[in-house]
Each structure stands twice: as C-alpha cells, then as structure tokens.
N, C-alpha and C. Protein backbone atom coordinates (compact mmCIF):
# COMPACT_ATOMS: atom_id res chain seq x y z
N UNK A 1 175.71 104.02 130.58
CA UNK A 1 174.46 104.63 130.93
C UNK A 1 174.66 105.76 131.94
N UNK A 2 175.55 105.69 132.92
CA UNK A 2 175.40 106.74 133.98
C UNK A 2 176.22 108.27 133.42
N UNK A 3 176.99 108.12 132.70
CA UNK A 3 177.55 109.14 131.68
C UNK A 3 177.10 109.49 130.49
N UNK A 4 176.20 108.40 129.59
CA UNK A 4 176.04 108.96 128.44
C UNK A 4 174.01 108.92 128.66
N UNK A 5 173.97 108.55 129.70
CA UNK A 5 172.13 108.26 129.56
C UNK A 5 171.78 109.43 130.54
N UNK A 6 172.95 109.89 131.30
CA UNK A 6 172.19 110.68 132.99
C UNK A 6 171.38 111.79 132.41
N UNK A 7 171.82 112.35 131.14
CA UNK A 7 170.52 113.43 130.81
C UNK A 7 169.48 113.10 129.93
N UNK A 8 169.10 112.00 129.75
CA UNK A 8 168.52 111.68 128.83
C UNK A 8 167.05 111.22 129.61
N UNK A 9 165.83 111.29 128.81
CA UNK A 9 164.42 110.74 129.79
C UNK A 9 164.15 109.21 129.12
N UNK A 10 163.46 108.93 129.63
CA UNK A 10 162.92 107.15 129.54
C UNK A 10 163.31 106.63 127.96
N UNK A 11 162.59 107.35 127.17
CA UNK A 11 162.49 107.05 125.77
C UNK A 11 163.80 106.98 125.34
N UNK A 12 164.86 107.87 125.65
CA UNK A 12 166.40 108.26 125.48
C UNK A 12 167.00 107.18 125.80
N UNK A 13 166.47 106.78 127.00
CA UNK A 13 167.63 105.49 127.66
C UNK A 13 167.40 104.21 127.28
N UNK A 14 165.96 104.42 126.89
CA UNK A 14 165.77 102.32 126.27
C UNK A 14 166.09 102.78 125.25
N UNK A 15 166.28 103.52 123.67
CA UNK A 15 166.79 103.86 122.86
C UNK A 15 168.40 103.20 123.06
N UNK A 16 169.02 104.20 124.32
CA UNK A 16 170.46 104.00 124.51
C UNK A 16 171.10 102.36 124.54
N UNK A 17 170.02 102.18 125.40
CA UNK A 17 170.25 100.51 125.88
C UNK A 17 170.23 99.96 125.33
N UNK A 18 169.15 99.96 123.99
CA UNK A 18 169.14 98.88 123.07
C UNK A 18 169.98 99.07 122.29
N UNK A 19 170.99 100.06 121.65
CA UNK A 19 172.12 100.22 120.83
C UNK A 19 173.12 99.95 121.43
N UNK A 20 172.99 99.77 122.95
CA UNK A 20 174.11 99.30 123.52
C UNK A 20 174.67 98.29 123.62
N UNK A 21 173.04 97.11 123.54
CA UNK A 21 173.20 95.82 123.26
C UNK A 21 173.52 95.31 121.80
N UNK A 22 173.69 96.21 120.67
CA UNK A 22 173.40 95.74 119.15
C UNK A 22 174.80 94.95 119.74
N UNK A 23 175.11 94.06 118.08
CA UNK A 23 175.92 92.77 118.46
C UNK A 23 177.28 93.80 118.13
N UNK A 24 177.45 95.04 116.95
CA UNK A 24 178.78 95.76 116.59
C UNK A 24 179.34 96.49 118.00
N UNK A 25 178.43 96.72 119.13
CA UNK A 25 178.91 97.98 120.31
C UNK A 25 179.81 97.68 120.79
N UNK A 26 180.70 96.72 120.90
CA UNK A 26 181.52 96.32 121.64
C UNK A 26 182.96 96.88 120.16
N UNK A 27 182.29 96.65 118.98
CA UNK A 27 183.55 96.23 117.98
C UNK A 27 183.80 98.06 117.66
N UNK A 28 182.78 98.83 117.85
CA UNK A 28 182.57 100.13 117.56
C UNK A 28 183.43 100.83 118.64
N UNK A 29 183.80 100.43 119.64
CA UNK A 29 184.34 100.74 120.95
C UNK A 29 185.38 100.30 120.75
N UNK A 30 185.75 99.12 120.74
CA UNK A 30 187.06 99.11 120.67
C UNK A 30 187.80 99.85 119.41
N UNK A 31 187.09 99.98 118.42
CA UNK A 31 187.61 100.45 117.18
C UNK A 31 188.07 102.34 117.85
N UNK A 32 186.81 102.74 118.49
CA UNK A 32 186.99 103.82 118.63
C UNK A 32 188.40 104.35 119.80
N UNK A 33 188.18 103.49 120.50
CA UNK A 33 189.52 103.62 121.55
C UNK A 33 190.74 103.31 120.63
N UNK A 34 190.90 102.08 119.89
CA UNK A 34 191.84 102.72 118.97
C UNK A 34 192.84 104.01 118.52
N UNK A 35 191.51 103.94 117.67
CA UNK A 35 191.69 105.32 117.28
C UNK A 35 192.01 106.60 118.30
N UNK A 36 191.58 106.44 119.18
CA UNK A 36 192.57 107.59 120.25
C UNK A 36 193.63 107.71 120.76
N UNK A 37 193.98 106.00 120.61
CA UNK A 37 195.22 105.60 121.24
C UNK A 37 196.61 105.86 119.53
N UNK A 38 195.92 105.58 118.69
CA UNK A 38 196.53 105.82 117.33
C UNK A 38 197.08 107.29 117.46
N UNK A 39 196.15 108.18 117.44
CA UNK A 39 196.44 109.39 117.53
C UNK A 39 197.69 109.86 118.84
N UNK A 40 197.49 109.21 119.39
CA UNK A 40 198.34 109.99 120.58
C UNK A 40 199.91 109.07 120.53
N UNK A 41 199.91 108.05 119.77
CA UNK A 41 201.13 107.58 119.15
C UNK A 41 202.26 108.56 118.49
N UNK A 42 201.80 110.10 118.37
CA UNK A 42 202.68 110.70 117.34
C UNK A 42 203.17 111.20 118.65
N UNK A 43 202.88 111.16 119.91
CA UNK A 43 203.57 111.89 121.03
C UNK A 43 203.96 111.23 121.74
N UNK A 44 204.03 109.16 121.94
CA UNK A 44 204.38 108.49 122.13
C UNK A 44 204.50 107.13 121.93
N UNK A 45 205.05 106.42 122.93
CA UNK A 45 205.58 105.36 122.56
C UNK A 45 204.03 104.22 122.94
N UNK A 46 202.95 103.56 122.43
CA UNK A 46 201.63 103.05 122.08
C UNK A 46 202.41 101.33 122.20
N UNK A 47 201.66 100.77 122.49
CA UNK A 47 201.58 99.21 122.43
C UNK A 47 200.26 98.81 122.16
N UNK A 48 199.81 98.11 121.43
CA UNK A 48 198.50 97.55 121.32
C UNK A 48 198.67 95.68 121.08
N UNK A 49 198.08 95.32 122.04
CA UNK A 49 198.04 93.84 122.25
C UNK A 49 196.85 93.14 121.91
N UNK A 50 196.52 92.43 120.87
CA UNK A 50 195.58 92.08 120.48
C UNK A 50 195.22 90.50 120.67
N UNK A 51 196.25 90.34 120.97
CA UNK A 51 196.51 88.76 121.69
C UNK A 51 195.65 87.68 120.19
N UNK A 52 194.60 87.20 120.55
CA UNK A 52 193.97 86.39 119.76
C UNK A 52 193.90 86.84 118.13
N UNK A 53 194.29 86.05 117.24
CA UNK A 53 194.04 86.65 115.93
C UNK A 53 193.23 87.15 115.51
N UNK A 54 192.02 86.73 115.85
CA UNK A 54 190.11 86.78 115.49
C UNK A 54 190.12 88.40 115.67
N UNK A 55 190.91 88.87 117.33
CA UNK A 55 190.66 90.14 117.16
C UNK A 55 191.12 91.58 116.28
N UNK A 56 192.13 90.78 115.96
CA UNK A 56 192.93 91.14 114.97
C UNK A 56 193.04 92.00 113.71
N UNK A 57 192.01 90.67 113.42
CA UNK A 57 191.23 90.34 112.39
C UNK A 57 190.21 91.73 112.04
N UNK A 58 189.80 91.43 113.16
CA UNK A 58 188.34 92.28 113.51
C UNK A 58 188.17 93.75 113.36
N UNK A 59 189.61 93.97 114.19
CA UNK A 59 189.69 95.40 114.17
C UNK A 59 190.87 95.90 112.87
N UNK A 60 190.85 95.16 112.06
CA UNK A 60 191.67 95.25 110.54
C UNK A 60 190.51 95.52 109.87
N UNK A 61 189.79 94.91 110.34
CA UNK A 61 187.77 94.88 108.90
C UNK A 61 187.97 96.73 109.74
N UNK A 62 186.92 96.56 110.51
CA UNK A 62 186.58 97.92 111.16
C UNK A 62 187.28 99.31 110.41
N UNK A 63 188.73 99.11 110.70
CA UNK A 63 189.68 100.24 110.98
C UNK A 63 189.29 100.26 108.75
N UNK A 64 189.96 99.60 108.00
CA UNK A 64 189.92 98.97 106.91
C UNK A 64 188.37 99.82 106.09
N UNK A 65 187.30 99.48 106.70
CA UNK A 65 185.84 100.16 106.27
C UNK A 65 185.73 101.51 107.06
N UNK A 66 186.30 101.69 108.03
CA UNK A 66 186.36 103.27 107.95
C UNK A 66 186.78 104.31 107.18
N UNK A 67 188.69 103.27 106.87
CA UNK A 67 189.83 104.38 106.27
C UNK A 67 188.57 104.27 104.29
N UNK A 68 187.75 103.23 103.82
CA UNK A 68 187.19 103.65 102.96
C UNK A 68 185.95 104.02 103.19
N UNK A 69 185.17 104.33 103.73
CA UNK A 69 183.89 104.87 103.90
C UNK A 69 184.85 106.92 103.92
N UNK A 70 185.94 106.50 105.13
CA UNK A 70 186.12 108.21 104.66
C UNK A 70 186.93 108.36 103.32
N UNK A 71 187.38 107.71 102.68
CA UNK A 71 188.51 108.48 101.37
C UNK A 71 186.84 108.55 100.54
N UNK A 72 185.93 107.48 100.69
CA UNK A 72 185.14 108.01 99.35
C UNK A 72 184.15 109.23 99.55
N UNK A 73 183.85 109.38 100.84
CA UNK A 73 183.10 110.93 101.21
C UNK A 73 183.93 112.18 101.48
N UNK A 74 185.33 111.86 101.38
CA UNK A 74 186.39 113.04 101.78
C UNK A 74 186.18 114.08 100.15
N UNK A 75 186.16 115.90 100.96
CA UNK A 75 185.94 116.07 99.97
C UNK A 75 187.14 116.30 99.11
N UNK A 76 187.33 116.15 97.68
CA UNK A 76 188.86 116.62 96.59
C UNK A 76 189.67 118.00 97.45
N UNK A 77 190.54 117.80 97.53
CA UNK A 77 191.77 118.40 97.75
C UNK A 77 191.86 118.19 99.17
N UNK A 78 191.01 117.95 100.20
CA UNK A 78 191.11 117.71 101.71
C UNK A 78 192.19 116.13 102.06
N UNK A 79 192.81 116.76 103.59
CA UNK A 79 193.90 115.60 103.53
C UNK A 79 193.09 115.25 105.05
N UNK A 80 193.29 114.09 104.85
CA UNK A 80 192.58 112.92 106.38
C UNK A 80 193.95 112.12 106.35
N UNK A 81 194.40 111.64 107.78
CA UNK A 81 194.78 110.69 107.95
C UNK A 81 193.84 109.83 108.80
N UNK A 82 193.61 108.54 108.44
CA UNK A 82 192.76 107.59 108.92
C UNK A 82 193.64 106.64 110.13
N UNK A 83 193.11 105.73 110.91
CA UNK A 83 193.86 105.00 111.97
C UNK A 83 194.91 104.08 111.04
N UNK A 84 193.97 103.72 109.48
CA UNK A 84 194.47 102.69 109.06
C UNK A 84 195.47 103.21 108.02
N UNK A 85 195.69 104.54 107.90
CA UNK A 85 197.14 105.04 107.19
C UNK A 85 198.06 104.80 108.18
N UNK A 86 197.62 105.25 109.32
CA UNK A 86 198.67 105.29 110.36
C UNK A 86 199.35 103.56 110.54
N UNK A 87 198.34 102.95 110.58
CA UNK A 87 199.18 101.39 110.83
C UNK A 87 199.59 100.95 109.30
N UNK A 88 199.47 101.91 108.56
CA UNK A 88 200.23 101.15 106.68
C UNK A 88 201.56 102.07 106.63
N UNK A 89 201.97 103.21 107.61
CA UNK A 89 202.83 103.47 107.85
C UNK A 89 204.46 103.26 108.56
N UNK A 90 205.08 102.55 107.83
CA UNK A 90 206.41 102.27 108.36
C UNK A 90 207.37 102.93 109.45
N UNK A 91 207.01 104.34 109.38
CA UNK A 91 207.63 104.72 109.77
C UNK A 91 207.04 105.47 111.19
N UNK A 92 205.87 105.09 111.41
CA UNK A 92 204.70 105.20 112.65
C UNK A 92 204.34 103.92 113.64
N UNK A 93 204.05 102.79 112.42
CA UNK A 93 203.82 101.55 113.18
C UNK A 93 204.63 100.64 112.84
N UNK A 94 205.18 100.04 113.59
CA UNK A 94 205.94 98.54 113.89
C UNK A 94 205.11 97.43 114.33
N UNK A 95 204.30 96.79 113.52
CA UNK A 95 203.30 95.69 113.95
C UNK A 95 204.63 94.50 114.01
N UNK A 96 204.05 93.83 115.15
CA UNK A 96 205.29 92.73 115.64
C UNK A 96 204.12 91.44 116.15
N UNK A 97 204.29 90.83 115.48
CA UNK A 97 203.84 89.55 115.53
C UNK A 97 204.21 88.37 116.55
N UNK A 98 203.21 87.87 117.79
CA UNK A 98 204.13 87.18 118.75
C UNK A 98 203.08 85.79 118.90
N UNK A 99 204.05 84.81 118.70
CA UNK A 99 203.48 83.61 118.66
C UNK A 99 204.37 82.50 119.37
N UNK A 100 204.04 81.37 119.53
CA UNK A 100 204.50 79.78 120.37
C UNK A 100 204.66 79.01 119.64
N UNK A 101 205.79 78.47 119.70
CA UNK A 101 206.61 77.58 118.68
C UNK A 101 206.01 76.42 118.99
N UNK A 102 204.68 76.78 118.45
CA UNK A 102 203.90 75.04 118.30
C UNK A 102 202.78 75.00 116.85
N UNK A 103 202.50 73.94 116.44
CA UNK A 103 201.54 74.07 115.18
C UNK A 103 200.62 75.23 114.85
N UNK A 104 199.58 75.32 115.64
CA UNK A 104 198.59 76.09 115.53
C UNK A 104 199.01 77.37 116.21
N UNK A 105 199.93 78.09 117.10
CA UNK A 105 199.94 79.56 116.91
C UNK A 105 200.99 79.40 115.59
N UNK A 106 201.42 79.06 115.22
CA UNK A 106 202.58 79.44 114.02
C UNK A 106 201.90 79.45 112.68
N UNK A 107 200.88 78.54 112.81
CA UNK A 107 199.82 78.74 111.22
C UNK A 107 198.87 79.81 111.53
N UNK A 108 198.36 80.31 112.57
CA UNK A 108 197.52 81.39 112.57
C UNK A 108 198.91 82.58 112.73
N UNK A 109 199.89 82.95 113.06
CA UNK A 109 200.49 83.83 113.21
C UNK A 109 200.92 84.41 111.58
N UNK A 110 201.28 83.19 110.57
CA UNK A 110 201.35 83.36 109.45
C UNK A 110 199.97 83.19 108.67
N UNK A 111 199.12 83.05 108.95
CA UNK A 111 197.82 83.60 108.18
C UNK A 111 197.45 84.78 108.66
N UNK A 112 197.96 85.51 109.83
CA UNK A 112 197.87 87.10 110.19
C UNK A 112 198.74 87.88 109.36
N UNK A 113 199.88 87.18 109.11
CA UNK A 113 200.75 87.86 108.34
C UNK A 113 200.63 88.51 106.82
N UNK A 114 199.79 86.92 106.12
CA UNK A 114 199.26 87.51 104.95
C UNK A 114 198.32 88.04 105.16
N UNK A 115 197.47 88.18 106.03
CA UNK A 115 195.97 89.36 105.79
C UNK A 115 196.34 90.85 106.10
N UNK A 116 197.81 90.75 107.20
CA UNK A 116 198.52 92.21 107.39
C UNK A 116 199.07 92.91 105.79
N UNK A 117 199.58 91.79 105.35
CA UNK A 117 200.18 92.13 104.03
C UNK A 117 199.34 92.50 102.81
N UNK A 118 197.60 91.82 103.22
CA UNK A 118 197.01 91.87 102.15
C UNK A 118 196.43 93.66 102.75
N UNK A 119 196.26 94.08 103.75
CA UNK A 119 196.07 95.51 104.21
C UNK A 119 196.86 96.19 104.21
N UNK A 120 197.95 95.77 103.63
CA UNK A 120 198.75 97.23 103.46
C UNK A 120 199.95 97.16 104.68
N UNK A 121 199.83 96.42 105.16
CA UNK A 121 200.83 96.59 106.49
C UNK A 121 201.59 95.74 106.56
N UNK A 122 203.18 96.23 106.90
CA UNK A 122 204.09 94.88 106.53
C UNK A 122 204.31 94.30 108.22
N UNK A 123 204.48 92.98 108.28
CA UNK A 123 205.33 92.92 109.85
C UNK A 123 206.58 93.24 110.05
N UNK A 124 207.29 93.80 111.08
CA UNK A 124 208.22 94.82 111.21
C UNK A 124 208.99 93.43 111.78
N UNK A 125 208.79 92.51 112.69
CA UNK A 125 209.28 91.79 113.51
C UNK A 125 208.53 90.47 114.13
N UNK A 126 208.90 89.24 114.05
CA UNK A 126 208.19 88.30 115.03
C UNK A 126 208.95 88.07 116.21
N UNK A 127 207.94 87.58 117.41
CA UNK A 127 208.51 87.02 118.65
C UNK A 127 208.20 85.81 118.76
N UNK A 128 208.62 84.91 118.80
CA UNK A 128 208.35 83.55 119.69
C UNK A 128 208.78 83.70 121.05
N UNK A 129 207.90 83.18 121.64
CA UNK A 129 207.38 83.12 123.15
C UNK A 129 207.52 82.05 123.46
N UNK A 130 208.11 81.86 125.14
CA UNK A 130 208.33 80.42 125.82
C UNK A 130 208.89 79.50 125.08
N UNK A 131 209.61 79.85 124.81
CA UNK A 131 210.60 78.67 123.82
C UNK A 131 211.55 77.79 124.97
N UNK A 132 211.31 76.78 124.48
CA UNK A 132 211.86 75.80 125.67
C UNK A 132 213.53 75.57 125.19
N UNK A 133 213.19 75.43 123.57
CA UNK A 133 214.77 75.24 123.18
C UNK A 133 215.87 76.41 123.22
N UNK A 134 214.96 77.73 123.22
CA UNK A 134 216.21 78.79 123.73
C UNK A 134 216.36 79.32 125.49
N UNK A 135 216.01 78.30 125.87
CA UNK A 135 216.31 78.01 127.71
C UNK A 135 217.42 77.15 128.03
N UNK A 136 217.27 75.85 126.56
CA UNK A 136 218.63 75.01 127.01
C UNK A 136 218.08 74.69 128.03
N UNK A 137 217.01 73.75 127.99
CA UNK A 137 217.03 72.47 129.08
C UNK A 137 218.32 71.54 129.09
N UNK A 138 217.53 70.68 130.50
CA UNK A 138 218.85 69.49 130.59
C UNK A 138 218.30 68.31 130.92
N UNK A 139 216.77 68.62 131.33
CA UNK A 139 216.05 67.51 131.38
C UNK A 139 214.83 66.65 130.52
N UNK A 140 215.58 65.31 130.48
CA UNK A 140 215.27 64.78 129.25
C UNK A 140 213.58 64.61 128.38
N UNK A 141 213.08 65.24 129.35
CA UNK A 141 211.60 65.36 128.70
C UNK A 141 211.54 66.70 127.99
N UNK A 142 212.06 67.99 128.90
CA UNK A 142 211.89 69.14 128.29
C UNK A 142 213.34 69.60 126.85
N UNK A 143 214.01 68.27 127.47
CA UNK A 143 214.97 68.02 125.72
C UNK A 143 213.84 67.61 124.59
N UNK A 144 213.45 66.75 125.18
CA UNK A 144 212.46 66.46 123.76
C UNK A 144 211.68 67.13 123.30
N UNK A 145 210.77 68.35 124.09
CA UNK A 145 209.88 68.82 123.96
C UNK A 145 210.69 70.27 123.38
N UNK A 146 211.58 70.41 123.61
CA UNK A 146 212.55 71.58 123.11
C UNK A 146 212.53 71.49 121.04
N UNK A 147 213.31 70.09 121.13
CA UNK A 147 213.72 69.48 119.74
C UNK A 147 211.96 69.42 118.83
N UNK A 148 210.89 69.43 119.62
CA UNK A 148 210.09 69.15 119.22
C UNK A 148 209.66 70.56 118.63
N UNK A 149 209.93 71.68 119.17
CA UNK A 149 209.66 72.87 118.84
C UNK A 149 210.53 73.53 117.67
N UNK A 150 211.74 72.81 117.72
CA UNK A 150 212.88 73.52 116.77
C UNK A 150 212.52 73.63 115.31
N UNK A 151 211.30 72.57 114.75
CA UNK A 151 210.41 72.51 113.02
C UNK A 151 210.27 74.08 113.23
N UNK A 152 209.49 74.89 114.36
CA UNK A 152 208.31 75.91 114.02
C UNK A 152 209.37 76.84 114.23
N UNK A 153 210.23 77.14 115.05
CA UNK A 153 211.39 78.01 115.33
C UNK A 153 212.10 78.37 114.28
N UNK A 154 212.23 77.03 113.29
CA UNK A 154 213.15 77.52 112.21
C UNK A 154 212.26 77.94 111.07
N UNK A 155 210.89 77.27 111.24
CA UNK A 155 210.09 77.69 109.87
C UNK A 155 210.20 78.99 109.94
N UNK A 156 209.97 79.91 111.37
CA UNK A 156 209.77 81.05 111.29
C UNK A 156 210.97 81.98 110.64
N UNK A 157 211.96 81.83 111.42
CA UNK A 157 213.03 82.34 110.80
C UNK A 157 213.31 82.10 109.34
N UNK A 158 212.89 81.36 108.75
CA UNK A 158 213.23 80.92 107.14
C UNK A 158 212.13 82.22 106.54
N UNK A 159 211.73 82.10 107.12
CA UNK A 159 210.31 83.21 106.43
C UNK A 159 210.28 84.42 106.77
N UNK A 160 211.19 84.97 107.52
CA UNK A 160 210.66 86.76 107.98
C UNK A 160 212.49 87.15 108.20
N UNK A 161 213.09 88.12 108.40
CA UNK A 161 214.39 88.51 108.61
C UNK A 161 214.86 89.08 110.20
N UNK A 162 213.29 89.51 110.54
CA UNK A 162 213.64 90.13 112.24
C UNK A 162 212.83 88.85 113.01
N UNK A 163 213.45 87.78 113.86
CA UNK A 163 212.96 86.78 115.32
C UNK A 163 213.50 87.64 116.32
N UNK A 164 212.44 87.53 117.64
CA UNK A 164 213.43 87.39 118.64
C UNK A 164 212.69 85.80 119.22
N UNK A 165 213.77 85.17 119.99
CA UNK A 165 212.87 83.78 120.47
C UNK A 165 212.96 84.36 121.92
N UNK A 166 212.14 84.16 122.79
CA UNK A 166 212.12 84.06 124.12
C UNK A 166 212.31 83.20 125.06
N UNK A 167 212.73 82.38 125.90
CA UNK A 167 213.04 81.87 126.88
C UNK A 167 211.07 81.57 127.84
C-alpha cells in the first residue's frame, strides 16, 4: 500500500486492498519474483529454495499456466522465453532435490520428482540431509537410528545417478 496505493484516492485503495487480500496474491508474487530472479540467472549463479513440496508444487502450476497462457497468445514467428523454458532447460537449471533419509521426506521427494518429470524438468541431483549413517556414529542408539536410515539412503541411490548424503 505505501508504494503501490500512495497515489491512488479512497476508491483506488479499497480496490487495492481488496485484491490484495484475494486468496492467489501471495501465489502471484511469489510467481512474479521468480520470474525476476529467473531472468537474472543468465548473469548469475540463482538458488531457489522451496523447502516444502506443496510449494513446489505451486509454483510448477503457476509458472506451467503462464509458459501456456503465453505460447497460445504469442504471436507466429515471435520468440518468448517463459520462466518455465528456463527451468526445462538443462543447460540453465540444475533442479536438485534435498530430502531426510526417513519415510515421508523420501516419498514426497520422489513424488516431486515425477511431477518435475511430468513438467518437463529432469532432476540434475539429490541431497540427503542429516544423515546420521554418513557421520559414523559410535553410540549405540544413534547406531541404530543410523541402520534405520540406510532402507531410504539406498532406495535413493538405486533410483537417481547423482546423491550427495550429508552428515
């Protein structure tokens, strides 16, 4: 409001406010910062952390209904690159997948994987995080709890060609 409402009169700003509150403003924003941060990837080195899958998710729909809302209004012979060419690009984006060698991040990390795959985007790399068994405990609880992790450690590796495990 104090940047995008300061010139605006009464009618302007409850207008503003109430689009500010719609339930997409938050998903429209982040989508849009994105996209700025996408762009400025060709001049450097970009990280985007999306932490939770849901968001993931979210901004895959978004980015996904943009890159087609513009190819079907783009006019014949005009060239667009969209945010979401840029992340189906290999040789631009390295999406790296980082998850905890326990049940449930390892089944949502691989149900991200196929919805990356079903968009066009391959994973470049997974991380497992806090891995107890590549610390090499010595104490006999965090032995067990190590051995207990080693199912999801190896599932992963059986399934993708680039791990790193973390400590």
């Amino acid at each position: 409001m104090e940047t995008k409402g300061q010139n605006l009169d009464e009618a302007g700003r409850t207008f503003l406010e109430e689009d500010l509150r719609s339930p997409c403003a938050e998903e429209i924003a982040v989508f849009q910062a994105l996209s700025r941060v996408m762009r400025e990837s060709k001049e450097t080195f970009v990280i985007v952390d999306t932490a939770p899958t849901g968001h993931t998710l979210l901004l895959l729909d978004a980015t996904g209904a943009y890159h087609r809302d513009v190819v079907h209004n783009m006019q014949l012979g005009s060239h667009v690159v969209t945010p979401m060419m840029r992340l189906q690009d290999p040789k631009q984006t390295k999406m790296v997948i980082v998850t905890l060698p326990e049940t449930t991040p390892v089944l949502e990390a691989e149900s991200l994987q196929v919805d990356l795959r079903r968009a066009g985007i391959e994973p470049w790399a997974w991380v497992i995080n806090s891995s107890l068994s590549a610390a090499s405990p010595t104490d006999p609880l965090l032995v067990a709890r190590a051995a207990e992790e080693q199912q999801y450690v190896e599932r992963v590796q059986k399934s993708v060609s680039r791990v790193a495990i973390i400590p």
